[in-house]
C-alpha atoms as a PDB file:
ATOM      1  CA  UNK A   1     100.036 142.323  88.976  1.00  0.00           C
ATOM      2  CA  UNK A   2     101.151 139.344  90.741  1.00  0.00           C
ATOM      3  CA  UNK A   3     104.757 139.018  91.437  1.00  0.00           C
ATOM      4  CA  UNK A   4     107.007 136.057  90.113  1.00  0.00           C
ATOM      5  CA  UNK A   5     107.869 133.533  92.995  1.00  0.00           C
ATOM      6  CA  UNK A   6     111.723 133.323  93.625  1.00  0.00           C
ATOM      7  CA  UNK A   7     111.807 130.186  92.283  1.00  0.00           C
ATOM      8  CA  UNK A   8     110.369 130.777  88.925  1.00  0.00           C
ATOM      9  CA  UNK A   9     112.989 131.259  85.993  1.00  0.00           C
ATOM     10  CA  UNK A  10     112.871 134.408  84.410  1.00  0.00           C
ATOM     11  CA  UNK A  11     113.300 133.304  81.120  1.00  0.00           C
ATOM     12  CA  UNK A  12     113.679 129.492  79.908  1.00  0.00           C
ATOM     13  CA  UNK A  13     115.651 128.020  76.995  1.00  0.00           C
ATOM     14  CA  UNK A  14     112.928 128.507  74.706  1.00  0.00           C
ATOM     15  CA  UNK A  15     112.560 132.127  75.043  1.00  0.00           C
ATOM     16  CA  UNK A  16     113.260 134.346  71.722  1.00  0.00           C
ATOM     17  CA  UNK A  17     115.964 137.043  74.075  1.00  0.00           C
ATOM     18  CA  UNK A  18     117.299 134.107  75.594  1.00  0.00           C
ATOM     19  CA  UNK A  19     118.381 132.528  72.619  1.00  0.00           C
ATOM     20  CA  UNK A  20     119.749 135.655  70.926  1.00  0.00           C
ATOM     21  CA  UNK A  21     121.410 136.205  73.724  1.00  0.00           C
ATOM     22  CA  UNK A  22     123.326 132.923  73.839  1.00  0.00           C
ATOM     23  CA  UNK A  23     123.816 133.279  69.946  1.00  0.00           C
ATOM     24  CA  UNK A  24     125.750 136.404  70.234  1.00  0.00           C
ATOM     25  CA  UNK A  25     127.424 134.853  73.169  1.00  0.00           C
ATOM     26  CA  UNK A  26     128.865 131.788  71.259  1.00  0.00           C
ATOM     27  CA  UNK A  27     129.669 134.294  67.799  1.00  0.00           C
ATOM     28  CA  UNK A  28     131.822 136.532  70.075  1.00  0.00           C
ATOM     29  CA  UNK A  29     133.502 133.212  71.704  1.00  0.00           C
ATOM     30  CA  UNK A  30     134.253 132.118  68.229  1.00  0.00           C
ATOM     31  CA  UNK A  31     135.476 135.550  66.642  1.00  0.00           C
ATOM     32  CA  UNK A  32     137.968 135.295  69.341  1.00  0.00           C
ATOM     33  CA  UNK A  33     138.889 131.693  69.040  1.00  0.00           C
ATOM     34  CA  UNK A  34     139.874 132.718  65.492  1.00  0.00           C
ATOM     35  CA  UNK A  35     141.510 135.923  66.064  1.00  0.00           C
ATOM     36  CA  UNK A  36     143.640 134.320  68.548  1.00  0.00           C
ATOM     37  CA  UNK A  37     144.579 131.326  66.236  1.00  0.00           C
ATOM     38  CA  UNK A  38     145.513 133.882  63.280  1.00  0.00           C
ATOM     39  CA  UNK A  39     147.346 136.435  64.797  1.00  0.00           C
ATOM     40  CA  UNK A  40     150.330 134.012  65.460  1.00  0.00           C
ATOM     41  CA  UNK A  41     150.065 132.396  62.223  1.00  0.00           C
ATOM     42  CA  UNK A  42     149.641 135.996  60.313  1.00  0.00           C
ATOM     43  CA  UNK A  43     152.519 137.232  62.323  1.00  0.00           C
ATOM     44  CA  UNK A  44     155.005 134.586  61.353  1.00  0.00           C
ATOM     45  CA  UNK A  45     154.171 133.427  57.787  1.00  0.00           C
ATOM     46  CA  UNK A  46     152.139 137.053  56.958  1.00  0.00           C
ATOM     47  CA  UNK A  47     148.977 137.466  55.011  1.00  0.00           C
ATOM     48  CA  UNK A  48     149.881 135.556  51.841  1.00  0.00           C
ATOM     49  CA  UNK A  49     151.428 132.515  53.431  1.00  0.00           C
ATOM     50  CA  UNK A  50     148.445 131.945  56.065  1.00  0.00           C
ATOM     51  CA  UNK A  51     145.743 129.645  54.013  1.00  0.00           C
ATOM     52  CA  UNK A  52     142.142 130.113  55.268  1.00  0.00           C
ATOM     53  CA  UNK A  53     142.275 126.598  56.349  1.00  0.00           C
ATOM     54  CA  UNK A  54     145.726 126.745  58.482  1.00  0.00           C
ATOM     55  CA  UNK A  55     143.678 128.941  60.247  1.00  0.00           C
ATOM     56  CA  UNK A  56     140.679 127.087  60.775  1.00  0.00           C
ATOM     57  CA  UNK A  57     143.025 124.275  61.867  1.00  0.00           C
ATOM     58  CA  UNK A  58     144.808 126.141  64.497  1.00  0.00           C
ATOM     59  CA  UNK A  59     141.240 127.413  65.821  1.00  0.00           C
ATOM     60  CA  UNK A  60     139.365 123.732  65.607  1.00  0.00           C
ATOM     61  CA  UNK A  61     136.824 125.416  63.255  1.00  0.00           C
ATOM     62  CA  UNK A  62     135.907 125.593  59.930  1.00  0.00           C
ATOM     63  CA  UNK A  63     136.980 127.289  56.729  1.00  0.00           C
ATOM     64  CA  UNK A  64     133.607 128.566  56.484  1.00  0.00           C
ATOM     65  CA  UNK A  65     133.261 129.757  60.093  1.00  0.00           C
ATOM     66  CA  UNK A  66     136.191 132.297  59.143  1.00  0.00           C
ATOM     67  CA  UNK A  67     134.403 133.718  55.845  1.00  0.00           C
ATOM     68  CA  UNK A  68     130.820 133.704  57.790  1.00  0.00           C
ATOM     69  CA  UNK A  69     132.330 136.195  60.926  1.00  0.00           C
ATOM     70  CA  UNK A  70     134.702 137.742  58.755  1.00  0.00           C
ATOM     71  CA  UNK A  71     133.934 137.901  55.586  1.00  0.00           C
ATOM     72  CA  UNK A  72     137.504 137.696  53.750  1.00  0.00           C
ATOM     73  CA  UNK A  73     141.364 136.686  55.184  1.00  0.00           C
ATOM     74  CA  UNK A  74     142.110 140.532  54.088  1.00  0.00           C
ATOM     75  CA  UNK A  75     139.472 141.524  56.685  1.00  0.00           C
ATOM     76  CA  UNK A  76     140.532 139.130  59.534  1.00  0.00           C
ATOM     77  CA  UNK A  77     144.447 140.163  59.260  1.00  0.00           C
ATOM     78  CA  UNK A  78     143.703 143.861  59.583  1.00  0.00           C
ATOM     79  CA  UNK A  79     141.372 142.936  62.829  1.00  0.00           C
ATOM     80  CA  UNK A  80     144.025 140.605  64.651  1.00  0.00           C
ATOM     81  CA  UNK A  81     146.732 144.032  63.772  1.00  0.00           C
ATOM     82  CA  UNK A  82     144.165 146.016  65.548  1.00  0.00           C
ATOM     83  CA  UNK A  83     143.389 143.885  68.287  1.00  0.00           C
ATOM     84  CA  UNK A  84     146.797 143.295  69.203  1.00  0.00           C
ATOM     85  CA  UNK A  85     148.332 146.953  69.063  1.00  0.00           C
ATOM     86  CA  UNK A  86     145.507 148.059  71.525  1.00  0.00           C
ATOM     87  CA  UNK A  87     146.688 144.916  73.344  1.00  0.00           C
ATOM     88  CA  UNK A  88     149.903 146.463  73.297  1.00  0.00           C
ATOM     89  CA  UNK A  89     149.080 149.650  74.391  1.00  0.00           C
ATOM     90  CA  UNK A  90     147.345 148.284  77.185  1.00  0.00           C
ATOM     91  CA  UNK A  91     150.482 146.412  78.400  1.00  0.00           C
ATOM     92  CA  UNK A  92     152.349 149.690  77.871  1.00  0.00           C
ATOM     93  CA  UNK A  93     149.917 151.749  80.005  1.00  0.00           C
ATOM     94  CA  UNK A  94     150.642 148.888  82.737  1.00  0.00           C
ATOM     95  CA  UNK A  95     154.524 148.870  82.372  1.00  0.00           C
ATOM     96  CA  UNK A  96     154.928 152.218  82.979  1.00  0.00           C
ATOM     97  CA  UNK A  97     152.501 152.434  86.342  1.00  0.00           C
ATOM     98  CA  UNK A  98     155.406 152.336  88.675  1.00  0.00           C
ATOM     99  CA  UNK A  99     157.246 154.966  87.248  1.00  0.00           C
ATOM    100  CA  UNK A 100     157.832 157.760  89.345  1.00  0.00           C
ATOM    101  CA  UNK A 101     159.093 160.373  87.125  1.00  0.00           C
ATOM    102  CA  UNK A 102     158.515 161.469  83.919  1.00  0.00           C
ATOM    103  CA  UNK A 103     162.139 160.187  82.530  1.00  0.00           C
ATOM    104  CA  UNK A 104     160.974 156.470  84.024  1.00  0.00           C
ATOM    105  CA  UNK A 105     157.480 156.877  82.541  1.00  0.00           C
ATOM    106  CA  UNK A 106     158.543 157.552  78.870  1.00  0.00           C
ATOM    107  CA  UNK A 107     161.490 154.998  79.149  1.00  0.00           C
ATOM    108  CA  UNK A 108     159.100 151.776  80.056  1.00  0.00           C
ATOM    109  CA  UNK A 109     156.388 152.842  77.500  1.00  0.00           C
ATOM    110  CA  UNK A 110     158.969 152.855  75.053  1.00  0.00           C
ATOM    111  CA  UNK A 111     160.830 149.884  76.016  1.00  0.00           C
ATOM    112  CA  UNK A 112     157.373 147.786  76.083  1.00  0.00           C
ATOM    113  CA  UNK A 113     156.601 148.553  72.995  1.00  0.00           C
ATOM    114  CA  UNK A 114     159.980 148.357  70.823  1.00  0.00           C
ATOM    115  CA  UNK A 115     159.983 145.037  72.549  1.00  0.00           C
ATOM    116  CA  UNK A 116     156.809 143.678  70.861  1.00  0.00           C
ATOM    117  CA  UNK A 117     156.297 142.938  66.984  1.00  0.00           C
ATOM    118  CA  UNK A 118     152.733 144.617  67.287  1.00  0.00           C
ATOM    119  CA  UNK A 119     153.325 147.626  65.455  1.00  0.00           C
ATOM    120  CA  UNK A 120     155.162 146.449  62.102  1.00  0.00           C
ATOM    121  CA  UNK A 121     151.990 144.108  62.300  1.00  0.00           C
ATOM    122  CA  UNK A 122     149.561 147.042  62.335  1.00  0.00           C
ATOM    123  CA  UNK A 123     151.991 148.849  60.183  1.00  0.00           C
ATOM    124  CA  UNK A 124     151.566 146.054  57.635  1.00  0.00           C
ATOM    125  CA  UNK A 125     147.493 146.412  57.674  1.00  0.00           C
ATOM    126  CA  UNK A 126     147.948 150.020  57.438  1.00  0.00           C
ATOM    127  CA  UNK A 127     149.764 149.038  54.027  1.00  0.00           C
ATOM    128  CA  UNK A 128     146.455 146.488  52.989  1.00  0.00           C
ATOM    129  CA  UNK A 129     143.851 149.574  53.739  1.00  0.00           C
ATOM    130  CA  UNK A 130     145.912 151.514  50.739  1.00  0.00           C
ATOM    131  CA  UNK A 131     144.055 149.235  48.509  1.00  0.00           C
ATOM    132  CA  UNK A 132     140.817 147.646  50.738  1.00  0.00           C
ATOM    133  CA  UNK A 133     138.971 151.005  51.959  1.00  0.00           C
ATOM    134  CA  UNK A 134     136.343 149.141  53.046  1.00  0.00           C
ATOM    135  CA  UNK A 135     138.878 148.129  56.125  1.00  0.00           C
ATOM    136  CA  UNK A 136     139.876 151.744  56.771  1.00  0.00           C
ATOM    137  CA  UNK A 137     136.654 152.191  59.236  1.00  0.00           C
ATOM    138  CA  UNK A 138     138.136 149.789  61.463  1.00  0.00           C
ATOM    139  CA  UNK A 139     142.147 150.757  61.098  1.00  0.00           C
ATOM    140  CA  UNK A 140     140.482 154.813  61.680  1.00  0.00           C
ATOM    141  CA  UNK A 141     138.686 153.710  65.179  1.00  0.00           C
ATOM    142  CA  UNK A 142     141.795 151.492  66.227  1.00  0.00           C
ATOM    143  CA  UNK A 143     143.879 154.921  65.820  1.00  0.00           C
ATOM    144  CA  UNK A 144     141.352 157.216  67.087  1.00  0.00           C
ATOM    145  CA  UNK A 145     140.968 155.018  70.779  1.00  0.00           C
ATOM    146  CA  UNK A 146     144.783 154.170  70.583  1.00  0.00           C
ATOM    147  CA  UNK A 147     145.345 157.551  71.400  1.00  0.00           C
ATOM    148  CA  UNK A 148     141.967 158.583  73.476  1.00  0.00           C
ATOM    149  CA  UNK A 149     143.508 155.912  76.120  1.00  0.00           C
ATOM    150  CA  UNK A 150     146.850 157.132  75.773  1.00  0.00           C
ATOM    151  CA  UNK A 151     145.474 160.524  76.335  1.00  0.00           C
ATOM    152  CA  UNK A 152     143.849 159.495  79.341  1.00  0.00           C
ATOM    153  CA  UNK A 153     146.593 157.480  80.765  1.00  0.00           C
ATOM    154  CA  UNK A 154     149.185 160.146  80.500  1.00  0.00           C
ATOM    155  CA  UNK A 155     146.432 162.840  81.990  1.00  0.00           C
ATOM    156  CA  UNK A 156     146.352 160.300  85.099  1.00  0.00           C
ATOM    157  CA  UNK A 157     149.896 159.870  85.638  1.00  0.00           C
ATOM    158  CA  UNK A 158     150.532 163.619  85.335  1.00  0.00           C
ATOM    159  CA  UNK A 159     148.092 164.520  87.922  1.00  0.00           C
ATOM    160  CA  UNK A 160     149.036 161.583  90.514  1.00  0.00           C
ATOM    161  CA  UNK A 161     152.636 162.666  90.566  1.00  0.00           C
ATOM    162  CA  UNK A 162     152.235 166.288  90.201  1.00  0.00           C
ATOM    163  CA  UNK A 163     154.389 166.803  87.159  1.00  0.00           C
ATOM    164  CA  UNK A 164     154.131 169.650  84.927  1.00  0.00           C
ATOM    165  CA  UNK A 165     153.622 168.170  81.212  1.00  0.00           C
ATOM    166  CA  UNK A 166     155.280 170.419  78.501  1.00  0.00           C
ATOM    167  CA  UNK A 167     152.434 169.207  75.786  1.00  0.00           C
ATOM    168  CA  UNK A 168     148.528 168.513  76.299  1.00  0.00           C
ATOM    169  CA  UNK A 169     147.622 164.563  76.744  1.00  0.00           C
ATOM    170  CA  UNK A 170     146.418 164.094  73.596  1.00  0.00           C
ATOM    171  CA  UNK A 171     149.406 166.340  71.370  1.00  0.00           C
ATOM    172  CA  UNK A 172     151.423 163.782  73.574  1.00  0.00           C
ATOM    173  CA  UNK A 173     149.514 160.759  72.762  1.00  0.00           C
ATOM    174  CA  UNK A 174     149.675 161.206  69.155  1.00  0.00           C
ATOM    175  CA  UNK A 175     153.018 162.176  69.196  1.00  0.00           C
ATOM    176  CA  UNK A 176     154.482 159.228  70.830  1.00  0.00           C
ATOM    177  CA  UNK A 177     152.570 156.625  68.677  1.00  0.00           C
ATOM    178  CA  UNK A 178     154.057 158.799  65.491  1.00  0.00           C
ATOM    179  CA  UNK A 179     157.399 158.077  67.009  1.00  0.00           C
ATOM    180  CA  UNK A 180     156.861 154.847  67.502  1.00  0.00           C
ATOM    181  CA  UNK A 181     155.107 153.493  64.329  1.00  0.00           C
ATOM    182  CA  UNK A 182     158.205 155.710  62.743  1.00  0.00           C
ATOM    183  CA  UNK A 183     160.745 154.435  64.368  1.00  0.00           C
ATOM    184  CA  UNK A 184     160.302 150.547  64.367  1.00  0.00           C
ATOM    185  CA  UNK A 185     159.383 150.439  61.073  1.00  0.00           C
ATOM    186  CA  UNK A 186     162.761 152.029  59.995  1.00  0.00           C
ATOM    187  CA  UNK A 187     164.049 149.767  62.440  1.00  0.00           C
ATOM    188  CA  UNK A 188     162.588 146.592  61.351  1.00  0.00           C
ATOM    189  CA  UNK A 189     163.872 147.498  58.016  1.00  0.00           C
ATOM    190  CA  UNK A 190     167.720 147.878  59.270  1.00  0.00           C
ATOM    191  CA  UNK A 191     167.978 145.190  61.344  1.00  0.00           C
ATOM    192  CA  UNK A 192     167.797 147.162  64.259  1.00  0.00           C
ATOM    193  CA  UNK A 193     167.471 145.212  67.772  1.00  0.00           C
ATOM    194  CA  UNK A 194     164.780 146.280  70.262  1.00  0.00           C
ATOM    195  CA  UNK A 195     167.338 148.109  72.351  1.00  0.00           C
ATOM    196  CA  UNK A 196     168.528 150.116  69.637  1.00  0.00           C
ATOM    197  CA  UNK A 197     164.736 150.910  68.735  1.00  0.00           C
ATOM    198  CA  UNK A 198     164.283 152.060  72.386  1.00  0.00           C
ATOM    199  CA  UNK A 199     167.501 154.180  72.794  1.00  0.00           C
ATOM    200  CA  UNK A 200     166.183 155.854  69.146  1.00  0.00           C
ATOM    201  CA  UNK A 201     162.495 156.410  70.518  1.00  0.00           C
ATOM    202  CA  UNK A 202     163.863 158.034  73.588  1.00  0.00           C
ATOM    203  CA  UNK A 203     166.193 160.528  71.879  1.00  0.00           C
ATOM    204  CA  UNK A 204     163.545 161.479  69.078  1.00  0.00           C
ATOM    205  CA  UNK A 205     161.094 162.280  71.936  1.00  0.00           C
ATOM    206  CA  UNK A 206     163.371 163.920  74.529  1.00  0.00           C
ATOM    207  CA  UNK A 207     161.478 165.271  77.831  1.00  0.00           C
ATOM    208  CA  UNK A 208     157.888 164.793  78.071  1.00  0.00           C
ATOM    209  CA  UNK A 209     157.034 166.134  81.561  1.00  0.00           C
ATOM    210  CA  UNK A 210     159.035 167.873  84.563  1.00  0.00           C
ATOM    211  CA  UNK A 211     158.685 166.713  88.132  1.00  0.00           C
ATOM    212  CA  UNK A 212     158.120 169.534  90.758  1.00  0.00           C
ATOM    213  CA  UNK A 213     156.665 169.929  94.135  1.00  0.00           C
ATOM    214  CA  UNK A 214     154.662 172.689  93.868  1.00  0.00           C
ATOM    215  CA  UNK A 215     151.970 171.218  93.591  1.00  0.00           C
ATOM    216  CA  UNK A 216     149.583 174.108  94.066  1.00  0.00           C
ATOM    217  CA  UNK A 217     150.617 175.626  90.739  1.00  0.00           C
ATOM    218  CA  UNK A 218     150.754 172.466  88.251  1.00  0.00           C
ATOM    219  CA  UNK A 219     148.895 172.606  85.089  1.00  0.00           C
ATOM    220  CA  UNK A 220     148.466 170.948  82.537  1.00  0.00           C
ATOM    221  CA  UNK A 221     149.690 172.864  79.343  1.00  0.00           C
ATOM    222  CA  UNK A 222     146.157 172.866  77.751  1.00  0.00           C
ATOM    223  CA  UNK A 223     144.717 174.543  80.656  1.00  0.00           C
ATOM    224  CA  UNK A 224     142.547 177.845  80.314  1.00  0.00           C
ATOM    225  CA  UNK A 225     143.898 178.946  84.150  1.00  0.00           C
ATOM    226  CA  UNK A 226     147.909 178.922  83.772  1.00  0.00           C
ATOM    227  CA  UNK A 227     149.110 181.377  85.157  1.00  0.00           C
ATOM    228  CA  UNK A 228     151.401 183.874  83.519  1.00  0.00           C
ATOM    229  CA  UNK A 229     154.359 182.353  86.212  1.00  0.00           C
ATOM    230  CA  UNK A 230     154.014 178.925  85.006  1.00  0.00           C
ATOM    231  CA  UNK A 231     153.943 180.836  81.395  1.00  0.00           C
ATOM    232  CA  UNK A 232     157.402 181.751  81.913  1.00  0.00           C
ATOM    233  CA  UNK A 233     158.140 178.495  82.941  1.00  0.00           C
ATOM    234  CA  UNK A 234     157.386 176.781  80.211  1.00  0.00           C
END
């Protein structure tokens, strides 16, 4: 078979894959346009006093693009809540890269996110899933990779600094963003400020790890190998 000079395009506008491809490029560019113009709007007047068409006006699109990608305003709320608390637990992981012990670690992750509005958002589509179940799918995934990367992150920092974690990655994971969805939305509901919120998340979740230099005998607590020594020490 002859092969295709250099200078020959491998595909040309008219081509079926080419144009799918460009199709689904310009959908997800406009899903996005319009998640980013109705989180803000969602956050600050919430889901009844955000009109369809506010929305389209804040993205430069129309009414109809909104009910063609997402089907209802019920449907694109719970998506921005979701975007934006694994937005927020992204910025969390980040914050807390320069801690170097396990006090510093748990302090900036929950200092981040007390400081955001994220998670009464979330907390809010949590409430709208009670009576759409056709948007629990997509609150259920949000939850399960909220704390799969939390997991993960925690795993990472425990085994760069060598500190001995008193509960497996994912039991801590799960545990923190209890805490945390807990915790603010009692706090939201007082009046609390994010300060407040913080001091409260730190108390309710006391010591997560313990820095040591022994290095040679660190485990993680979920570990089949610990040794009855590092039993003891637990």
């Amino acid at each position: 078979m002859p092969e295709k000079s250099v200078h020959e395009p491998l595909e040309t506008a008219g081509d079926p894959k080419h144009a799918a491809r460009a199709t689904r490029s310009a959908g997800r560019k406009m899903r996005s346009l319009l998640l980013d113009a109705a989180s803000p709007l969602f956050r600050e007047r919430g889901l009844a006093g955000t009109a369809i068409a506010d929305i389209a006006t804040a993205a430069d699109a129309f009414p109809s693009q909104i009910t063609y990608y997402f089907r209802t305003k019920e449907a694109l709320f719970v998506e921005c809540a979701c975007r934006d608390l694994l937005y927020l637990a992204r910025a969390t992981e980040q914050a807390a890269l320069k801690a170097r012990t396990p006090g510093d670690y748990t302090h900036a992750l929950a200092e981040t996110v007390t400081a955001s509005d994220s998670v009464a958002f979330f907390a809010e589509a949590l409430t709208l899933t009670r009576r759409r179940q056709d948007l629990a799918p997509l609150v259920e995934r949000t939850i399960e990779r909220l704390h799969s990367e939390g997991a993960r992150a925690y795993a990472s920092q425990v085994a760069r600094h060598g500190w001995r974690s008193l509960r497996a990655p994912d039991e801590s994971s799960r545990r923190f963003w209890a805490v945390a969805i807990g915790i603010i939305l009692e706090g939201y509901a007082m009046g609390r400020s994010p300060d407040a919120l913080c001091a409260e998340m730190l108390r309710v979740l006391g010591e997560q790890a313990k820095s040591t230099g022994d290095t040679a005998r660190l485990r993680l607590v979920d570990d089949r190998e610990t040794s009855t020594s590092s039993d003891e020490e637990s």
